[in-house]
ModelCIF file with pLDDT and N, C-alpha, C, O atoms, coordinates in Angstrom:
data_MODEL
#
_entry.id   MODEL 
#
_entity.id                         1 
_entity.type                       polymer 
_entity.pdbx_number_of_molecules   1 
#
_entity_poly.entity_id                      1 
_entity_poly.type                           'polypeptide(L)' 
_entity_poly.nstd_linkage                   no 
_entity_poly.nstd_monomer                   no 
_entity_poly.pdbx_seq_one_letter_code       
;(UNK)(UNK)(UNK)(UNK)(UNK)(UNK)(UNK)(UNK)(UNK)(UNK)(UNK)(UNK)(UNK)(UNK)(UNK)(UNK)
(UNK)(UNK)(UNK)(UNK)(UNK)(UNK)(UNK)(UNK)(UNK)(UNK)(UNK)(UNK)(UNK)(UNK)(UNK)(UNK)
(UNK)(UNK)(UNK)(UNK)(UNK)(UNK)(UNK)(UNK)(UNK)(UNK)(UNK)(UNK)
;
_entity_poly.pdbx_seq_one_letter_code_can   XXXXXXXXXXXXXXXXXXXXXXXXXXXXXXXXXXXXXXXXXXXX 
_entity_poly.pdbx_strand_id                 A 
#
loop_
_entity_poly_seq.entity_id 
_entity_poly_seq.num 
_entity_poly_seq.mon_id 
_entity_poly_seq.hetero 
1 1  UNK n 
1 2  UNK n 
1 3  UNK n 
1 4  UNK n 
1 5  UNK n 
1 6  UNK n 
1 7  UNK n 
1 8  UNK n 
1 9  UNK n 
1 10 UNK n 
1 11 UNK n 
1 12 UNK n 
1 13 UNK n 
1 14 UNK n 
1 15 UNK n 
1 16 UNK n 
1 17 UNK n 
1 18 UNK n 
1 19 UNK n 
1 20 UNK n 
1 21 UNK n 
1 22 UNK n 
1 23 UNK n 
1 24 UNK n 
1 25 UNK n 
1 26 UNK n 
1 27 UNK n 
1 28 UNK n 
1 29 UNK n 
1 30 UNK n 
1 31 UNK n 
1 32 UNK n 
1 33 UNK n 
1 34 UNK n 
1 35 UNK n 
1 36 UNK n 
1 37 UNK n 
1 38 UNK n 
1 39 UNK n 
1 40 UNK n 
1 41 UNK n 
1 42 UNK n 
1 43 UNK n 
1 44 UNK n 
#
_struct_asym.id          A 
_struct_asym.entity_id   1 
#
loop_
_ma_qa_metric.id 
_ma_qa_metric.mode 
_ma_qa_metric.name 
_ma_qa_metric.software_group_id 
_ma_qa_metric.type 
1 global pLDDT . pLDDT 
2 local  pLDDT . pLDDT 
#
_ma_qa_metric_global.metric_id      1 
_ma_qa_metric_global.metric_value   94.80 
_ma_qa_metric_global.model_id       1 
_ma_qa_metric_global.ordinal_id     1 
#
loop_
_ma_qa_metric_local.label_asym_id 
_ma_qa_metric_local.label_comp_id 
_ma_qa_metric_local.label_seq_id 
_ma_qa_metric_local.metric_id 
_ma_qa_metric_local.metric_value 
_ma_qa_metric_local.model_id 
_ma_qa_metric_local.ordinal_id 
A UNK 1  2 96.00 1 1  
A UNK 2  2 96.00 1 2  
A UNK 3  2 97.00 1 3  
A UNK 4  2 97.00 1 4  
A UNK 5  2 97.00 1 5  
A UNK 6  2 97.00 1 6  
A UNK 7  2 97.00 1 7  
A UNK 8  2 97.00 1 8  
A UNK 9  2 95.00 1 9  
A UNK 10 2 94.00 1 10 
A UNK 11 2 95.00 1 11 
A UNK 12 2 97.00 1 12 
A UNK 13 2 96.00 1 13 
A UNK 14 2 96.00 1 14 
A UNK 15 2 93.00 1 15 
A UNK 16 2 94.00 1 16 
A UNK 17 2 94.00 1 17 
A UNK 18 2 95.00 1 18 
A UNK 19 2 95.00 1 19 
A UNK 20 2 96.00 1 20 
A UNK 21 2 96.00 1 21 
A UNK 22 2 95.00 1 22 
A UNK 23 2 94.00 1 23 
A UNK 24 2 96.00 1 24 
A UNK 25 2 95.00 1 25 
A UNK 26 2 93.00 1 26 
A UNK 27 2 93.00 1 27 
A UNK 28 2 96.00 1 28 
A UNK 29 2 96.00 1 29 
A UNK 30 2 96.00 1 30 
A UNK 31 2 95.00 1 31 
A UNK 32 2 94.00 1 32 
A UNK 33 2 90.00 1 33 
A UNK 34 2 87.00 1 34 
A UNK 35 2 89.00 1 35 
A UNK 36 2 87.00 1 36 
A UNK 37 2 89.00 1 37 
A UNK 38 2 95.00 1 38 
A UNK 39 2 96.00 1 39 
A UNK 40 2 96.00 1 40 
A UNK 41 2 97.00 1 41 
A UNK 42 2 97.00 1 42 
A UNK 43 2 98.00 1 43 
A UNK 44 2 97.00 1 44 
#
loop_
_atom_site.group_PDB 
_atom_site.id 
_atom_site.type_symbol 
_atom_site.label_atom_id 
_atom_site.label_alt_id 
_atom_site.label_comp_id 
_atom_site.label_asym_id 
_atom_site.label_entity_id 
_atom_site.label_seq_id 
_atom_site.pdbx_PDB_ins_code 
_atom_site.Cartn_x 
_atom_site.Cartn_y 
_atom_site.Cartn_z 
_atom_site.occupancy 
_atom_site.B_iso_or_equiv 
_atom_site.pdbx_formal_charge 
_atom_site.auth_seq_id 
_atom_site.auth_comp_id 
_atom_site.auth_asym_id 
_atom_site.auth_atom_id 
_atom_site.pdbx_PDB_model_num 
ATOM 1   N N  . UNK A 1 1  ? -11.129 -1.686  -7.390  1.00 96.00 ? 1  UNK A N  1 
ATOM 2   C CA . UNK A 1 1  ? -12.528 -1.809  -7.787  1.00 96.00 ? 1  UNK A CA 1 
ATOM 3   C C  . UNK A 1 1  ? -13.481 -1.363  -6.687  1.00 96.00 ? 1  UNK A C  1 
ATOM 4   O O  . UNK A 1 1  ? -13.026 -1.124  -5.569  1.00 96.00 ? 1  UNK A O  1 
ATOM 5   N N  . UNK A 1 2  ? -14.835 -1.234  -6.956  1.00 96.00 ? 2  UNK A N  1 
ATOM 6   C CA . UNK A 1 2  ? -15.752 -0.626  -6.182  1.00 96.00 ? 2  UNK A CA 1 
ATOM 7   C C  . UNK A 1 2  ? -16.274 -1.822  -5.743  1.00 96.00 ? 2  UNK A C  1 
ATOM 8   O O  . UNK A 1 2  ? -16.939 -1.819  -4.707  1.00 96.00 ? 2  UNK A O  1 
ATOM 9   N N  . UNK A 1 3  ? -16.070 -2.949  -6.413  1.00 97.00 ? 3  UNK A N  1 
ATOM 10  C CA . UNK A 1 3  ? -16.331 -4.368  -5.644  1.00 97.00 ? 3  UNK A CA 1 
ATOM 11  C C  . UNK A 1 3  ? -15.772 -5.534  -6.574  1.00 97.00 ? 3  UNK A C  1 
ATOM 12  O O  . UNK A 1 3  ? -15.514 -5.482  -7.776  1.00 97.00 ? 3  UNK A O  1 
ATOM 13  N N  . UNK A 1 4  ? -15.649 -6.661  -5.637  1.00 97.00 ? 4  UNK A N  1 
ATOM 14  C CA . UNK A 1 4  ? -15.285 -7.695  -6.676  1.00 97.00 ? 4  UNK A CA 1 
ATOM 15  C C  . UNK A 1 4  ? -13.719 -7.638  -6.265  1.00 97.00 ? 4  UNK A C  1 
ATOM 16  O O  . UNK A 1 4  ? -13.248 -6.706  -5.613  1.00 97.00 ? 4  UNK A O  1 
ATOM 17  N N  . UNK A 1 5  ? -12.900 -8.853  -6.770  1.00 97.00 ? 5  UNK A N  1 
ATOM 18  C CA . UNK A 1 5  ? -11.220 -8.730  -6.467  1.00 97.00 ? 5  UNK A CA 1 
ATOM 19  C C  . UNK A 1 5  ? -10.776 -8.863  -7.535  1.00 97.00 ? 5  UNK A C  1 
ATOM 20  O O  . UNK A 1 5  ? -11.393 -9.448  -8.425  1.00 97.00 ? 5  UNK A O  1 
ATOM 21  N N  . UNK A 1 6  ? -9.499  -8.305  -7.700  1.00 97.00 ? 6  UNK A N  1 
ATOM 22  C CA . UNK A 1 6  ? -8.005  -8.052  -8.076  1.00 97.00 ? 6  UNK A CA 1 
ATOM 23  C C  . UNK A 1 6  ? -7.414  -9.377  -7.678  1.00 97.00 ? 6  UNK A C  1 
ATOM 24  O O  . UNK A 1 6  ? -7.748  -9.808  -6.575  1.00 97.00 ? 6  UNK A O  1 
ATOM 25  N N  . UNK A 1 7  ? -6.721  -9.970  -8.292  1.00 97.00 ? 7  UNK A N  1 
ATOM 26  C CA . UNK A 1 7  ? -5.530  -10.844 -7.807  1.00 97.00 ? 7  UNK A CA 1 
ATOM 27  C C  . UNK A 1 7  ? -4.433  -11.062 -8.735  1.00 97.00 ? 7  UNK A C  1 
ATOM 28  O O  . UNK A 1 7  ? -4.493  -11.275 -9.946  1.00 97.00 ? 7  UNK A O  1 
ATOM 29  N N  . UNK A 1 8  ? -3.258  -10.960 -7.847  1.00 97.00 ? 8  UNK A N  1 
ATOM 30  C CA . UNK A 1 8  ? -1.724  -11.333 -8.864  1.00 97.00 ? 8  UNK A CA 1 
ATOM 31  C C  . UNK A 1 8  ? -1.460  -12.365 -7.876  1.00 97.00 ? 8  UNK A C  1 
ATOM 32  O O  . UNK A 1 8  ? -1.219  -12.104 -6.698  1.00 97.00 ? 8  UNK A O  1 
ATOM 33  N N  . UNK A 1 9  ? -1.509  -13.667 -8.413  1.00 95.00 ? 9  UNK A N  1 
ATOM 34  C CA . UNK A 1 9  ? -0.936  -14.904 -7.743  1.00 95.00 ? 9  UNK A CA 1 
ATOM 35  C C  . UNK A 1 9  ? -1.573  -14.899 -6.561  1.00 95.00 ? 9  UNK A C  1 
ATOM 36  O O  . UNK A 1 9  ? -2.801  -14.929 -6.639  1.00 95.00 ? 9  UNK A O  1 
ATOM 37  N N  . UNK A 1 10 ? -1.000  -14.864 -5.275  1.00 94.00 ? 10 UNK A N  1 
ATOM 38  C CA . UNK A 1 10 ? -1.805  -15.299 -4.108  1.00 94.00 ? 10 UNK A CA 1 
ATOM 39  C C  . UNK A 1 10 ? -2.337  -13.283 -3.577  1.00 94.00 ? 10 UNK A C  1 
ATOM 40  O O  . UNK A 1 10 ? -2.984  -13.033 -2.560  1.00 94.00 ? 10 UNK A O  1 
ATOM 41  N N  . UNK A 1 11 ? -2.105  -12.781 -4.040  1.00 95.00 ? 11 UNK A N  1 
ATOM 42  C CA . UNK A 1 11 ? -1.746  -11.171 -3.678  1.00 95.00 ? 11 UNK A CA 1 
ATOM 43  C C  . UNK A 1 11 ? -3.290  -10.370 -3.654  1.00 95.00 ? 11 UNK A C  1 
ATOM 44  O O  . UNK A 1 11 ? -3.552  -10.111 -4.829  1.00 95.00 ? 11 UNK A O  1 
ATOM 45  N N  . UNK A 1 12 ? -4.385  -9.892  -2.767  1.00 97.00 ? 12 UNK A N  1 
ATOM 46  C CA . UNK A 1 12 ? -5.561  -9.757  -3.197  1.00 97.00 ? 12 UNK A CA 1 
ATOM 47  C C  . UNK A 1 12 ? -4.995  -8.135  -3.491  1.00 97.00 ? 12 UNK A C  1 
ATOM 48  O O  . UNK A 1 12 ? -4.679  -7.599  -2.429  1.00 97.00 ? 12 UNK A O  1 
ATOM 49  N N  . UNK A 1 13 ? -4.802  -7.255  -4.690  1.00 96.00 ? 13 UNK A N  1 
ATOM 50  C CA . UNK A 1 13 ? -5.031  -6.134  -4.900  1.00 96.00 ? 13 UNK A CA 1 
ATOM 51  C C  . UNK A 1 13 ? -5.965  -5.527  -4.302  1.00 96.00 ? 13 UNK A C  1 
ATOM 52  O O  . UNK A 1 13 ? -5.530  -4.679  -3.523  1.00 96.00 ? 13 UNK A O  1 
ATOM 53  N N  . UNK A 1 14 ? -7.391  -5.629  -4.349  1.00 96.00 ? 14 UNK A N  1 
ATOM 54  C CA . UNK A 1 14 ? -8.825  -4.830  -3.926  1.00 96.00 ? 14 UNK A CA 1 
ATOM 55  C C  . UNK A 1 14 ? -8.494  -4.339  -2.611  1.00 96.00 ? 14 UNK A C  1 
ATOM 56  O O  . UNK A 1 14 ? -8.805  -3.179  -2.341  1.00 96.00 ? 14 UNK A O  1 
ATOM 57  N N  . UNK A 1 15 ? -7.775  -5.220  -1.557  1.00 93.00 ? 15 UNK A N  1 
ATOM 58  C CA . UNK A 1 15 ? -7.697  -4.456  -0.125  1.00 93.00 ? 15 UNK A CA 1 
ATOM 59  C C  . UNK A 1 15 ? -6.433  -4.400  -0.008  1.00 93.00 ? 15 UNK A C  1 
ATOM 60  O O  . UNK A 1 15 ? -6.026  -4.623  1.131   1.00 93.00 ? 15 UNK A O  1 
ATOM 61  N N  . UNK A 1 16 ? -5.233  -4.054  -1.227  1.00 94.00 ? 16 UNK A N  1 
ATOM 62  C CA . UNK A 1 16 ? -3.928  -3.327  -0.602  1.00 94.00 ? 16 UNK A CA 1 
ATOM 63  C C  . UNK A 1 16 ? -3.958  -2.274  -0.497  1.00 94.00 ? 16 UNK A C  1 
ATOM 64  O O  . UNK A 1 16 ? -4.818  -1.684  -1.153  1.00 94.00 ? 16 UNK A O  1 
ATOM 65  N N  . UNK A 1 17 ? -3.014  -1.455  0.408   1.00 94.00 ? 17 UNK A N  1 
ATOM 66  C CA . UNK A 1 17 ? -2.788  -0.281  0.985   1.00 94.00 ? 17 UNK A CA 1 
ATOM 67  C C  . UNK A 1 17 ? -2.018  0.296   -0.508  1.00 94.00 ? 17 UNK A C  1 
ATOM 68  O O  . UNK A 1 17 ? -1.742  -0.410  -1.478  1.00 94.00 ? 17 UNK A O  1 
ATOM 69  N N  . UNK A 1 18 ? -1.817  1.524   -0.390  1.00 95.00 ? 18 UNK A N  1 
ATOM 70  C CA . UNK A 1 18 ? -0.913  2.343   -1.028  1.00 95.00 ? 18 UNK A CA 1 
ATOM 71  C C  . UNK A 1 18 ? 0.274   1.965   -1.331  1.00 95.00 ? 18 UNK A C  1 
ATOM 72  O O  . UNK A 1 18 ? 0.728   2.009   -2.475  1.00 95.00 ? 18 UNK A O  1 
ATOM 73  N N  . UNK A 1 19 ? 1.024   1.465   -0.094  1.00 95.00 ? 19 UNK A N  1 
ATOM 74  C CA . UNK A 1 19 ? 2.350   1.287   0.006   1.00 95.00 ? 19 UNK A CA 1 
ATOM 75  C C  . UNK A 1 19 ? 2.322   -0.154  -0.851  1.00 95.00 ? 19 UNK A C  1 
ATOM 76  O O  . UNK A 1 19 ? 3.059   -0.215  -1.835  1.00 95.00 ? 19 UNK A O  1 
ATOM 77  N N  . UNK A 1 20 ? 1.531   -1.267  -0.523  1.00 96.00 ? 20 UNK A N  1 
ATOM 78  C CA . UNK A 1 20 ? 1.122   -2.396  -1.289  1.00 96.00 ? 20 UNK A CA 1 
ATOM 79  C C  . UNK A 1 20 ? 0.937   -2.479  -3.051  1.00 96.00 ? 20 UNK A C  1 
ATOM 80  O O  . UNK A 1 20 ? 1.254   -3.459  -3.726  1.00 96.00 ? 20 UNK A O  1 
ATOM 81  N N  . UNK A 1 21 ? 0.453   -1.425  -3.485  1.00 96.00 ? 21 UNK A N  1 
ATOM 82  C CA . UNK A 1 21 ? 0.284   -1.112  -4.765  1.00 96.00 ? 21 UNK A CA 1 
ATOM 83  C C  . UNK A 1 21 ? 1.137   -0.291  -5.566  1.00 96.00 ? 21 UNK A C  1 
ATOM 84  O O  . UNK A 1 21 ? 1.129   -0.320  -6.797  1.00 96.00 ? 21 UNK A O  1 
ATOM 85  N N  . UNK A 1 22 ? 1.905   0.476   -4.839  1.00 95.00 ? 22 UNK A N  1 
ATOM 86  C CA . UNK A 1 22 ? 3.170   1.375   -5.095  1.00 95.00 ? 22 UNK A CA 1 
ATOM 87  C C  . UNK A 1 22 ? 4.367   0.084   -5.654  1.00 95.00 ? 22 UNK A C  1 
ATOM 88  O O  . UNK A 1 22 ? 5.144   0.169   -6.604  1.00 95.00 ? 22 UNK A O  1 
ATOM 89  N N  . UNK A 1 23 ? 4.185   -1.017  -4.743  1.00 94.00 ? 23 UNK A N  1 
ATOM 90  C CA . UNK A 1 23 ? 5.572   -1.842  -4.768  1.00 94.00 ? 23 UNK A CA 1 
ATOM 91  C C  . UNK A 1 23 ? 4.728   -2.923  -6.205  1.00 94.00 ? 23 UNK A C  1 
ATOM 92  O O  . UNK A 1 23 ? 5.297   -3.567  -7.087  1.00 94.00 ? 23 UNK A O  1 
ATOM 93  N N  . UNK A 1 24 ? 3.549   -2.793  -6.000  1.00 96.00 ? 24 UNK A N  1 
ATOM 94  C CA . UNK A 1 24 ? 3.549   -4.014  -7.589  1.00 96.00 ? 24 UNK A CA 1 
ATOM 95  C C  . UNK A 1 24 ? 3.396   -3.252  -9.067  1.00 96.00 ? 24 UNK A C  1 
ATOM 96  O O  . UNK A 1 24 ? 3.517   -3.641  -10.228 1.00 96.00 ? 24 UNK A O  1 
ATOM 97  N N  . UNK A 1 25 ? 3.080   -2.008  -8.462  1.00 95.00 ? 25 UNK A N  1 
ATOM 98  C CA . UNK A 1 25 ? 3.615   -1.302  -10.023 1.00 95.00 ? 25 UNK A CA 1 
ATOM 99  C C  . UNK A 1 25 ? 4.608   -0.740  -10.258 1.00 95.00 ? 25 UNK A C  1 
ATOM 100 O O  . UNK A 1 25 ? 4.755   0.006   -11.226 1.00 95.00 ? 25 UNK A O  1 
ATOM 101 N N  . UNK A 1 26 ? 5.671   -1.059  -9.215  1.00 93.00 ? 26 UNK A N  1 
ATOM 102 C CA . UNK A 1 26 ? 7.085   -0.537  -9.505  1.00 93.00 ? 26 UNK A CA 1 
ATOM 103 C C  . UNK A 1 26 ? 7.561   -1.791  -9.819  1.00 93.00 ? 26 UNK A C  1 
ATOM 104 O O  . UNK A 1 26 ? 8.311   -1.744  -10.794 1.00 93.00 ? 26 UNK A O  1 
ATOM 105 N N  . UNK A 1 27 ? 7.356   -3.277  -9.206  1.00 93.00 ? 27 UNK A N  1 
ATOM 106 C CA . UNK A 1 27 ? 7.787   -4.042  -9.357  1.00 93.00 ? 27 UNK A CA 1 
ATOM 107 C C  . UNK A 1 27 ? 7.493   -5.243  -10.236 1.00 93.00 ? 27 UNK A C  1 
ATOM 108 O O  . UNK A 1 27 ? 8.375   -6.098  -10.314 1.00 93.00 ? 27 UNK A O  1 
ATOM 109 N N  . UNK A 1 28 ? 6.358   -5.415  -10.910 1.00 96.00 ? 28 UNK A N  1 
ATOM 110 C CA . UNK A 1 28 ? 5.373   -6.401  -11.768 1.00 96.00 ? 28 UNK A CA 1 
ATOM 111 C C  . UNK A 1 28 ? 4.928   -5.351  -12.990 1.00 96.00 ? 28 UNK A C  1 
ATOM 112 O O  . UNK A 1 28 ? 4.541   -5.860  -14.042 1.00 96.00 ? 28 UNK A O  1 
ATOM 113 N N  . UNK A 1 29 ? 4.971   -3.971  -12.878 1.00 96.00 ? 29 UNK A N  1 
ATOM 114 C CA . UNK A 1 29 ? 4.294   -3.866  -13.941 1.00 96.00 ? 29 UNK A CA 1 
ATOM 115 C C  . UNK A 1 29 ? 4.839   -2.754  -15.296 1.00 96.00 ? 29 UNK A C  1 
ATOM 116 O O  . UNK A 1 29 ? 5.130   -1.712  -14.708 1.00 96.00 ? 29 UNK A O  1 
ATOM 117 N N  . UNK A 1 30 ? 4.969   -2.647  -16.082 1.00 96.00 ? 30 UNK A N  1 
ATOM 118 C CA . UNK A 1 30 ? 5.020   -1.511  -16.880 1.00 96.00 ? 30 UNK A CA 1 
ATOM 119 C C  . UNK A 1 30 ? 4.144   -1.351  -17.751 1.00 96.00 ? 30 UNK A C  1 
ATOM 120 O O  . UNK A 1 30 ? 3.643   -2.228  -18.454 1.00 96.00 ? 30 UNK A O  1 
ATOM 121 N N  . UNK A 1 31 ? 3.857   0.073   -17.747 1.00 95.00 ? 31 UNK A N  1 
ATOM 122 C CA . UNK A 1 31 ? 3.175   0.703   -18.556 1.00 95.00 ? 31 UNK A CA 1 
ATOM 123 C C  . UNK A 1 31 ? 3.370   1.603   -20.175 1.00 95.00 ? 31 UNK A C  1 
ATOM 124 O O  . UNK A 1 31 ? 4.267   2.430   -20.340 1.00 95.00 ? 31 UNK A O  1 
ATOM 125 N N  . UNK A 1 32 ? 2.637   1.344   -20.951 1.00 94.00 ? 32 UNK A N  1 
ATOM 126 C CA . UNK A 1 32 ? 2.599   1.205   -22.417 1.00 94.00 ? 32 UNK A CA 1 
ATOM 127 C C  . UNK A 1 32 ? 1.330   2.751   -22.875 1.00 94.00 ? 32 UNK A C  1 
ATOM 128 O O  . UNK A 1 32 ? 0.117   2.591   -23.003 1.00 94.00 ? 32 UNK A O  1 
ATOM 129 N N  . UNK A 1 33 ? 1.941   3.890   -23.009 1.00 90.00 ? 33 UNK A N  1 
ATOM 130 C CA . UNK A 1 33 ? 0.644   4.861   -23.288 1.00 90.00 ? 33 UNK A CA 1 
ATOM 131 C C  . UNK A 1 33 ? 0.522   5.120   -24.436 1.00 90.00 ? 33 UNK A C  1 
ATOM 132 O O  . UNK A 1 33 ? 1.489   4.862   -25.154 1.00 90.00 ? 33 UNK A O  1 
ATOM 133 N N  . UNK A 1 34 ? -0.807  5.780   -25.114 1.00 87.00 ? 34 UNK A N  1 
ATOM 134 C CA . UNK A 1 34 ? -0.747  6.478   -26.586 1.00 87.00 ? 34 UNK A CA 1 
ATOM 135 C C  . UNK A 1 34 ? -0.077  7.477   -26.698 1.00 87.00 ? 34 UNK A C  1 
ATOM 136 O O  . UNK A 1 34 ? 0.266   7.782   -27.840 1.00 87.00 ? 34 UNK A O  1 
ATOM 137 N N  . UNK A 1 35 ? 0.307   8.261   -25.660 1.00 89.00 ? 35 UNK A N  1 
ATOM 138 C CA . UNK A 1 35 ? 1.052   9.572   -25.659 1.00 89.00 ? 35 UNK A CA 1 
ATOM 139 C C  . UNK A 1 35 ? 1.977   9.119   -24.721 1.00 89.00 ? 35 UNK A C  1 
ATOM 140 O O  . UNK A 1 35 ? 1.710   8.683   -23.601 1.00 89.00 ? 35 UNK A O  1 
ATOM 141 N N  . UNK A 1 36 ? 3.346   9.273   -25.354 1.00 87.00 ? 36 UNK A N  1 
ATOM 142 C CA . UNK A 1 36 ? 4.600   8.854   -24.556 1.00 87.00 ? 36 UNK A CA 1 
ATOM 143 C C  . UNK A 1 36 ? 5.031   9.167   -23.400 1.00 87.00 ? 36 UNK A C  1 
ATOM 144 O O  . UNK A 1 36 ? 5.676   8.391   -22.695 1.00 87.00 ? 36 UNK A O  1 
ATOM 145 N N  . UNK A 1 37 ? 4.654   10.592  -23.015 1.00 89.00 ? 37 UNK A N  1 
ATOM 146 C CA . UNK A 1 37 ? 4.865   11.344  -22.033 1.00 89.00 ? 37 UNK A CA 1 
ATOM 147 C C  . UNK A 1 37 ? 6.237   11.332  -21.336 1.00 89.00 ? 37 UNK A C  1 
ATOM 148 O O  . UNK A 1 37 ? 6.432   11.228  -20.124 1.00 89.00 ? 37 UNK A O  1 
ATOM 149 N N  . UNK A 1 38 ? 7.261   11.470  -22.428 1.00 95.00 ? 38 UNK A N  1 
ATOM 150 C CA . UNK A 1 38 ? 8.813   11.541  -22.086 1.00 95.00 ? 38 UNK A CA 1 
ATOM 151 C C  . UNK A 1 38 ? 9.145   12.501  -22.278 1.00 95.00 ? 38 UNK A C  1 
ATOM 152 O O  . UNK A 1 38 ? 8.807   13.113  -23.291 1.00 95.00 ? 38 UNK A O  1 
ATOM 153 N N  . UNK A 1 39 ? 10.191  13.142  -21.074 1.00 96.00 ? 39 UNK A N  1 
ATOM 154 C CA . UNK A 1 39 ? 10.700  14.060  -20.580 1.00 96.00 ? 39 UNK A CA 1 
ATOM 155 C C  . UNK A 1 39 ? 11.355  14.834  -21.565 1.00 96.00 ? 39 UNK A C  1 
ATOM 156 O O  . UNK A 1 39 ? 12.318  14.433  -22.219 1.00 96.00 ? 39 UNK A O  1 
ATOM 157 N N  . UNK A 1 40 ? 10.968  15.648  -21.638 1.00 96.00 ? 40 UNK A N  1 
ATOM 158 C CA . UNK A 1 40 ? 11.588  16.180  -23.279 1.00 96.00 ? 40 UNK A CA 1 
ATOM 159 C C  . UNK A 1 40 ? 13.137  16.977  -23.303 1.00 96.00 ? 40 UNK A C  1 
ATOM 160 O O  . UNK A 1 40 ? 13.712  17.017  -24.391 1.00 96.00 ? 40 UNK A O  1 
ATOM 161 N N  . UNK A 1 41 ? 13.669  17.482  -22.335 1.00 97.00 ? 41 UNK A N  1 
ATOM 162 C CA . UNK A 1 41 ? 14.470  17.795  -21.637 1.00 97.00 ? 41 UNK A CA 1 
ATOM 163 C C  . UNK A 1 41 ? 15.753  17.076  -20.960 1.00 97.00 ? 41 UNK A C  1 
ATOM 164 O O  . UNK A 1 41 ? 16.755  17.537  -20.415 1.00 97.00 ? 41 UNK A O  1 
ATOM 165 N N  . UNK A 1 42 ? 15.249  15.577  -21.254 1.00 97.00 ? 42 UNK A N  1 
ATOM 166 C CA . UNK A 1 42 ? 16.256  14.629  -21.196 1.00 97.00 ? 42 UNK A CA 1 
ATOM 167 C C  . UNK A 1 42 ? 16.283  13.497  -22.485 1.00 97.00 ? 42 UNK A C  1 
ATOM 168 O O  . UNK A 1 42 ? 15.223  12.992  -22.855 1.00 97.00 ? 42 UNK A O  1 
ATOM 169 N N  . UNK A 1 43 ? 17.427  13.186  -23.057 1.00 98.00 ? 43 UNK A N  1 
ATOM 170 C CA . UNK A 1 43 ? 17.596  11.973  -23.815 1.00 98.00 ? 43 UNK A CA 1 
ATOM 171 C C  . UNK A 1 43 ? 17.100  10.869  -23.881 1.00 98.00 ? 43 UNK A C  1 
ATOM 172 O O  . UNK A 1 43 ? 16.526  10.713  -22.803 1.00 98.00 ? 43 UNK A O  1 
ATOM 173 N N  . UNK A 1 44 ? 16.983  10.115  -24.407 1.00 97.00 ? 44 UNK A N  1 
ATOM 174 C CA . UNK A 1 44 ? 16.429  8.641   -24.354 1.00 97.00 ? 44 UNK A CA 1 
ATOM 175 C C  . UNK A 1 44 ? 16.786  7.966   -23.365 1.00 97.00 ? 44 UNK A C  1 
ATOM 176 O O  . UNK A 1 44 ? 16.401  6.803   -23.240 1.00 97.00 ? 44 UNK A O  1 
#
């Protein structure tokens, strides 16, 4: 955000680094799109 906080449990998002935000959307989160955007070139 451009101001204001983010929080997951004790975790302030707004001032994590890259490396900080890399690991909670690899690790807490998945994502759900209108356009699937699967590799068409590989199987399910």
């Amino acid at each position: 955000p451009s101001g204001g906080d983010v929080w997951f449990k004790e975790e302030n998002l707004s001032s994590a680094g890259d490396g900080q935000l890399t690991r909670y959307r690899r690790n807490v989160v998945g994502f759900v799109f209108q356009f699937f955007n699967l590799i068409p070139d590989l199987t399910a």
